[in-house]
Every structure is written in C-alpha cells, then in structure tokens.
N, C-alpha and C. Protein backbone atom coordinates (compact mmCIF):
# COMPACT_ATOMS: atom_id res chain seq x y z
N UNK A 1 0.81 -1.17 0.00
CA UNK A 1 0.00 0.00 0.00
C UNK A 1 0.86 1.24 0.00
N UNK A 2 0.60 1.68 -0.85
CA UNK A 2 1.50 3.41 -1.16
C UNK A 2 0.57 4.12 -0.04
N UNK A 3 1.24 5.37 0.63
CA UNK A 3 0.92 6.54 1.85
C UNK A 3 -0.28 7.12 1.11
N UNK A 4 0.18 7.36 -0.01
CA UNK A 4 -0.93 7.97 -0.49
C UNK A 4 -2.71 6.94 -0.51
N UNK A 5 -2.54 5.71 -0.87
CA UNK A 5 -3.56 5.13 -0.55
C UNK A 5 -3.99 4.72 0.70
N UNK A 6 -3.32 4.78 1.69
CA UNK A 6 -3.53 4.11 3.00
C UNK A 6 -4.89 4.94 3.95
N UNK A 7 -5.35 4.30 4.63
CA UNK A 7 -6.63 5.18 4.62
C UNK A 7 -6.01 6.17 6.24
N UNK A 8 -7.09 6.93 6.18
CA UNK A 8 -7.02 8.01 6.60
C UNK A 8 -6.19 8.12 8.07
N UNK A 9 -6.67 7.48 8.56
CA UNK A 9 -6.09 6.81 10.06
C UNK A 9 -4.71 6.68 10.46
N UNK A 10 -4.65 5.61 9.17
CA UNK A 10 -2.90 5.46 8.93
C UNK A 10 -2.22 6.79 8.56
N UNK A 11 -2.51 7.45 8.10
CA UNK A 11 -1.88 8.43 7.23
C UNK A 11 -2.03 9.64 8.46
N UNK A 12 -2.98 9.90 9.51
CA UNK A 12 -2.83 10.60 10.26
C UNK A 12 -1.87 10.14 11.37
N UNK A 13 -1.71 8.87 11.71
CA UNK A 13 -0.86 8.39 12.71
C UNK A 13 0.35 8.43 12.43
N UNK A 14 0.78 8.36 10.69
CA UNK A 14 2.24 8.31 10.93
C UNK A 14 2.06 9.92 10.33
N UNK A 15 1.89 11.05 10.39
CA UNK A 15 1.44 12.46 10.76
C UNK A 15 1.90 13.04 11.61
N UNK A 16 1.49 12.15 12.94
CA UNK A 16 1.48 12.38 14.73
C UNK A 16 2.94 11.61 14.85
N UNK A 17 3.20 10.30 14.24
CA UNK A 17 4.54 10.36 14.53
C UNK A 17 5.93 11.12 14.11
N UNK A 18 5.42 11.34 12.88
CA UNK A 18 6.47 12.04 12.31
C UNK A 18 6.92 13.62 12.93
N UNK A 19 5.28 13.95 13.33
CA UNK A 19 5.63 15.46 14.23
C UNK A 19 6.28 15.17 15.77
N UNK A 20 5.70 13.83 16.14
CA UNK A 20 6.09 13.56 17.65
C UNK A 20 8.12 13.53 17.58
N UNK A 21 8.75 12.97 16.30
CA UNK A 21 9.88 12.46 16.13
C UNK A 21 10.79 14.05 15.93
N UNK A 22 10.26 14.75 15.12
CA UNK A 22 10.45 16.26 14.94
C UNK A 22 10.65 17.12 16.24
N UNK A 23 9.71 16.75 17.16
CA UNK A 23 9.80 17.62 18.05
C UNK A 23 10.92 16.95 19.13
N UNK A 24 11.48 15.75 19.08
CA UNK A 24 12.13 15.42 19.96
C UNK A 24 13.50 15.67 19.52
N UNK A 25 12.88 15.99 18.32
CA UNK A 25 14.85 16.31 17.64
C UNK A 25 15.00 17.79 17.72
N UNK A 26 13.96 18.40 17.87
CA UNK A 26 14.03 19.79 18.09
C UNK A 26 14.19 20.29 19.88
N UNK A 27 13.48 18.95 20.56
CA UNK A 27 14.26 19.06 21.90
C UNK A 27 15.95 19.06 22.11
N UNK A 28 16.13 18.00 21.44
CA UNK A 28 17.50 17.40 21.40
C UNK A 28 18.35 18.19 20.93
N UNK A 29 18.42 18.74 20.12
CA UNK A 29 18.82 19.87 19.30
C UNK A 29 19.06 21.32 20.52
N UNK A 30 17.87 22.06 21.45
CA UNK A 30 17.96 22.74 22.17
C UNK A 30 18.74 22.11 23.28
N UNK A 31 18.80 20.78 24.11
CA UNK A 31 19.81 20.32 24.46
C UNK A 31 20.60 20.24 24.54
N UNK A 32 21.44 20.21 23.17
CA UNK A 32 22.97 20.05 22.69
C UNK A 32 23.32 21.71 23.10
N UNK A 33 22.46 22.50 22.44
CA UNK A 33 23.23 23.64 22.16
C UNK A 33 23.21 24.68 23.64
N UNK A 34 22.08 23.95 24.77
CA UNK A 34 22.31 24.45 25.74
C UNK A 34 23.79 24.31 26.72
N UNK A 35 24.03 22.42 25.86
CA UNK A 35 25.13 21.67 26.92
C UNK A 35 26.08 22.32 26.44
N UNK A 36 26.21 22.98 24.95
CA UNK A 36 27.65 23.62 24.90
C UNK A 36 27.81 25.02 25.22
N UNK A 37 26.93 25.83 25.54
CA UNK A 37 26.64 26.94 26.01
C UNK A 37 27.44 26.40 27.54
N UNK A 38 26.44 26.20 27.97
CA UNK A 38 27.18 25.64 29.25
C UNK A 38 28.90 24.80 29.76
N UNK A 39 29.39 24.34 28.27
CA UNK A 39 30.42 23.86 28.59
C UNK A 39 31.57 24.92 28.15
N UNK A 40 31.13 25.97 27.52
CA UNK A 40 31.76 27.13 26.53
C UNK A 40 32.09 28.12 28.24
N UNK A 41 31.37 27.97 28.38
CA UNK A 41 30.94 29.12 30.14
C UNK A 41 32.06 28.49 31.22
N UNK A 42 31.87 26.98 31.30
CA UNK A 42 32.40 26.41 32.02
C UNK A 42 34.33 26.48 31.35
N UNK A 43 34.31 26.33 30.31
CA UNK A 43 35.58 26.56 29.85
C UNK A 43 36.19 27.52 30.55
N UNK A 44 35.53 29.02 29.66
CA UNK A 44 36.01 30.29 30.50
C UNK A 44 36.09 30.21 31.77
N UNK A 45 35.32 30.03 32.59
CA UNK A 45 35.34 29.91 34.38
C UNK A 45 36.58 29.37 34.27
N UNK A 46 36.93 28.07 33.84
CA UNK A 46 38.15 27.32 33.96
C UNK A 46 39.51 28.34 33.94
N UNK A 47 39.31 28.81 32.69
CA UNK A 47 40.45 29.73 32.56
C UNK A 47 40.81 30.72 33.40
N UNK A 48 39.68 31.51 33.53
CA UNK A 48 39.74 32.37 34.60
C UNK A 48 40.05 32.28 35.78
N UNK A 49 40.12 31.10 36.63
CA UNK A 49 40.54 30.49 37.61
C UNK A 49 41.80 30.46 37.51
N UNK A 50 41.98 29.29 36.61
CA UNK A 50 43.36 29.27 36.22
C UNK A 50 44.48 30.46 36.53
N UNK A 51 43.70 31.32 35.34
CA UNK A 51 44.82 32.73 35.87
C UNK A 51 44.44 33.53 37.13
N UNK A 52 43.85 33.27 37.19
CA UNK A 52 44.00 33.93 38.88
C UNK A 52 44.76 33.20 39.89
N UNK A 53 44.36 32.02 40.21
CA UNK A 53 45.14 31.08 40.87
C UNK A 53 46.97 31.49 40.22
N UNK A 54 47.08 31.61 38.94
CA UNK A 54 48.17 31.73 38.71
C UNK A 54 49.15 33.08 39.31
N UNK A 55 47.90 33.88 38.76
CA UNK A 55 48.46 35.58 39.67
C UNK A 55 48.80 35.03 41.52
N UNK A 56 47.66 34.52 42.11
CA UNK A 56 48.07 34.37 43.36
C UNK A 56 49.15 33.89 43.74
N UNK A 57 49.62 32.85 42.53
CA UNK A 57 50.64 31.56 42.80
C UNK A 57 51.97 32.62 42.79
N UNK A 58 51.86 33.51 41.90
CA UNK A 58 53.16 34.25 41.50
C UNK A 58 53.05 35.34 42.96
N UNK A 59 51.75 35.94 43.21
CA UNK A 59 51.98 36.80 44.63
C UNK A 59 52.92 36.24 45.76
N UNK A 60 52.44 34.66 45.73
CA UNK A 60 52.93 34.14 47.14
C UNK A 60 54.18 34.51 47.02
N UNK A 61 54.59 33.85 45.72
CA UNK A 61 56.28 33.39 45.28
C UNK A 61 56.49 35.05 45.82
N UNK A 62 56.17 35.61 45.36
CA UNK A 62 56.93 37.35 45.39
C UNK A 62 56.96 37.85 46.98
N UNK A 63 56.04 37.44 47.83
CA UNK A 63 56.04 37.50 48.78
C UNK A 63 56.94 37.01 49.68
N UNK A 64 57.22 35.70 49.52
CA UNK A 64 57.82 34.67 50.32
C UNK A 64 59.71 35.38 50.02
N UNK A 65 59.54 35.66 48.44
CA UNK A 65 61.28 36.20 48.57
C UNK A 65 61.32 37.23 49.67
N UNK A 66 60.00 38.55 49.57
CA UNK A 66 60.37 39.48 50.14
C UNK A 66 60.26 39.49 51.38
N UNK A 67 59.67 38.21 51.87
CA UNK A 67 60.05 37.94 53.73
C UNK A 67 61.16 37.45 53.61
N UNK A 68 62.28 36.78 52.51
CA UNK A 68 63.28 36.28 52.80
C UNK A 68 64.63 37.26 53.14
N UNK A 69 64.59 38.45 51.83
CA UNK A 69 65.29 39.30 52.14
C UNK A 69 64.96 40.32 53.09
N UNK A 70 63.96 40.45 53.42
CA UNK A 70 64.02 41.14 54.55
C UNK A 70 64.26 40.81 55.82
N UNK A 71 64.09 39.28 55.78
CA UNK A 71 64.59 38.80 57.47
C UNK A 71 66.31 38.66 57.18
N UNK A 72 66.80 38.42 56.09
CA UNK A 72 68.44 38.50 55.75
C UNK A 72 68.39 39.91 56.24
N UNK A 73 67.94 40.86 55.86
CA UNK A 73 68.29 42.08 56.09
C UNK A 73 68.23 42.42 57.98
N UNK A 74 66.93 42.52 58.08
CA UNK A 74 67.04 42.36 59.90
C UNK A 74 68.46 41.34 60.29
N UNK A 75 68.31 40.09 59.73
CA UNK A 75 69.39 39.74 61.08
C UNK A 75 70.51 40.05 60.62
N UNK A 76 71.14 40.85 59.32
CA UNK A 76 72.29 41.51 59.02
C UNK A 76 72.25 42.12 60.03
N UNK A 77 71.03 43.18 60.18
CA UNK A 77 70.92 44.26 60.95
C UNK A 77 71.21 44.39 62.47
N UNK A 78 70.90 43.20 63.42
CA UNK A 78 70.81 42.64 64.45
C UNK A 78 71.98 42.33 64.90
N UNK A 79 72.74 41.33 63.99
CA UNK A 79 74.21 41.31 63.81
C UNK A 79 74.82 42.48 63.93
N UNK A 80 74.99 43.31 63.46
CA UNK A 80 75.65 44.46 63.30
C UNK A 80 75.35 45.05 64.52
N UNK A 81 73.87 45.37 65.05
CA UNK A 81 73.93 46.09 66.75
C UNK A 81 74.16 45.75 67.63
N UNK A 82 74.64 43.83 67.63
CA UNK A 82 75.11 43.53 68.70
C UNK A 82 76.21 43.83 68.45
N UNK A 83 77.46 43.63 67.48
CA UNK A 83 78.71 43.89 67.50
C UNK A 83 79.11 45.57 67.45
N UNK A 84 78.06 46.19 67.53
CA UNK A 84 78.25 47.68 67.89
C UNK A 84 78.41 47.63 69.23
N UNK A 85 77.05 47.30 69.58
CA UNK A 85 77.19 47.34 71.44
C UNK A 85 78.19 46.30 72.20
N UNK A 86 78.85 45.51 71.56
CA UNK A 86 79.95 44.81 72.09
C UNK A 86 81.03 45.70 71.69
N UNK A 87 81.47 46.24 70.73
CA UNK A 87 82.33 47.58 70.58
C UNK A 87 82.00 48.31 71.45
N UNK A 88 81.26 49.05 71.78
CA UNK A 88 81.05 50.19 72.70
C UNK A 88 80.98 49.63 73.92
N UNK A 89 80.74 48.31 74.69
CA UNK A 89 80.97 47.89 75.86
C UNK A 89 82.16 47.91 75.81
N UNK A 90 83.09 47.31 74.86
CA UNK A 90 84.61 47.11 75.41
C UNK A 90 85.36 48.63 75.53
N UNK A 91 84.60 49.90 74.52
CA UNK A 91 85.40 51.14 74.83
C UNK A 91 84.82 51.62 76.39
N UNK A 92 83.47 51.56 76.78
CA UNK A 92 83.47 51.97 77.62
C UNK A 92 84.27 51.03 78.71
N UNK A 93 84.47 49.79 78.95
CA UNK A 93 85.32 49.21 80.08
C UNK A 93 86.79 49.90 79.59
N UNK A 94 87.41 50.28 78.73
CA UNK A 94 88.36 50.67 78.42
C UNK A 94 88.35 51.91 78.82
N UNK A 95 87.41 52.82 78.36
CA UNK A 95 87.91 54.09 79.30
C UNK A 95 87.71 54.01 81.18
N UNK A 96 86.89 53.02 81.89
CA UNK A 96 86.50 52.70 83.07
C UNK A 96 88.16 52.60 83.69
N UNK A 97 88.64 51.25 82.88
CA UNK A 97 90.10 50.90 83.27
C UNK A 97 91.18 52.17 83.45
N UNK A 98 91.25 53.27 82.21
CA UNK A 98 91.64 54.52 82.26
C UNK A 98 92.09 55.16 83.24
N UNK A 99 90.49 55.01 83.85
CA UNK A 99 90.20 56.41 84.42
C UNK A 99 90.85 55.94 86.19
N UNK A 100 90.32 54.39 86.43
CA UNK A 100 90.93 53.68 87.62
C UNK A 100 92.06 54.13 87.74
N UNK A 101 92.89 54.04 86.57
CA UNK A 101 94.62 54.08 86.29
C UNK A 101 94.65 55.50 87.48
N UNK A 102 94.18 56.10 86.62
CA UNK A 102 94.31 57.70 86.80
C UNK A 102 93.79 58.57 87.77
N UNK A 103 92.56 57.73 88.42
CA UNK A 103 91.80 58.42 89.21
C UNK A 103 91.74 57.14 90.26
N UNK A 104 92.37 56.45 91.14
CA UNK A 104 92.21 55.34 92.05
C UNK A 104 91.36 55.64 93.12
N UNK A 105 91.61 56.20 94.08
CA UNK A 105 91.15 56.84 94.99
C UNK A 105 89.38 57.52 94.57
N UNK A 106 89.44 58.40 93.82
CA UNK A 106 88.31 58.81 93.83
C UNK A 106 87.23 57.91 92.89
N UNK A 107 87.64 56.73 92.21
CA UNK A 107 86.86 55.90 91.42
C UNK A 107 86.41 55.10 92.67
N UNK A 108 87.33 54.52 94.12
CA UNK A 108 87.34 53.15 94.41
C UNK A 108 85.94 53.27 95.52
C-alpha cells in the first residue's frame, strides 16, 4: 500500500509520529546547544581560575622572597647592633680601666 492510498487513520498516525519524532529532535537539538553553552561558560570559568590562581601563585612566590630578604636584612641588621654594642661595651670598660689608672682613689 502506497501513503498515499492508505486510509485516513494510517496516514494521520504516521502524521502524529512524524511530528512527535520532529519535536524530539528539536528538543535534542535545544539540548545540545544548551550543553555547549554551558560547557563554553564552564571553559572560560576554567580559565579564569586558572589565571588567577596563577596571579596568586606568582603573589605568594613574590612575597615569600620578600620575607626572605628582609629577614636576611634584619638579622644583618641585628648582627651588626650587637657587635656595635659589644664595641662600645669594650670602649666603655676601656675608658672605666683609664680612668681607675688615673683616678684610684676617687673611682674606688
């Protein structure tokens, strides 16, 4: 039986299927193009993370040197004021000794 002869029934049912099959491909279709919308979005997010995490990654690094040289620098610094004030303790016992030399009586 050719479509064209098939009686009416038939010819409306495969009608209803053919629109029912249409519309699921036209679901399917809005599907796809939602999932890549969504995976296009999700990409970017990705990236964007990415470089940020990356900026942070490079902050730490930049950070971490500049607590390094700066605590080199303090305990240069620290170093240096104790061996000042160990210089200046030994001049002042040195002029103390001096002055004993010189002044006995009125130091003792």
């Amino acid at each position: 039986m050719e479509p064209n002869n098939s009686p009416p029934e038939i010819r409306d049912a495969l009608r209803i299927q053919a629109a029912a099959v249409a519309a699921q491909q036209a679901a399917l279709t809005e599907e796809e193009l939602r999932l890549r919308q969504r995976r296009l979005a999700l990409e970017k997010q990705e990236a964007q993370l990415a470089a940020h995490l990356d900026d942070r990654r490079r902050r730490l690094l930049e950070l971490q040197n500049k607590i390094h040289t700066d605590r080199a620098e303090l305990l240069d610094g620290l170093r240096q004021e104790k061996e000042d004030v160990t210089q200046e303790r030994r001049r002042l016992e040195d002029l103390r000794q001096r002055q004993k030399q010189r002044w006995p009586r009125a130091l003792a």
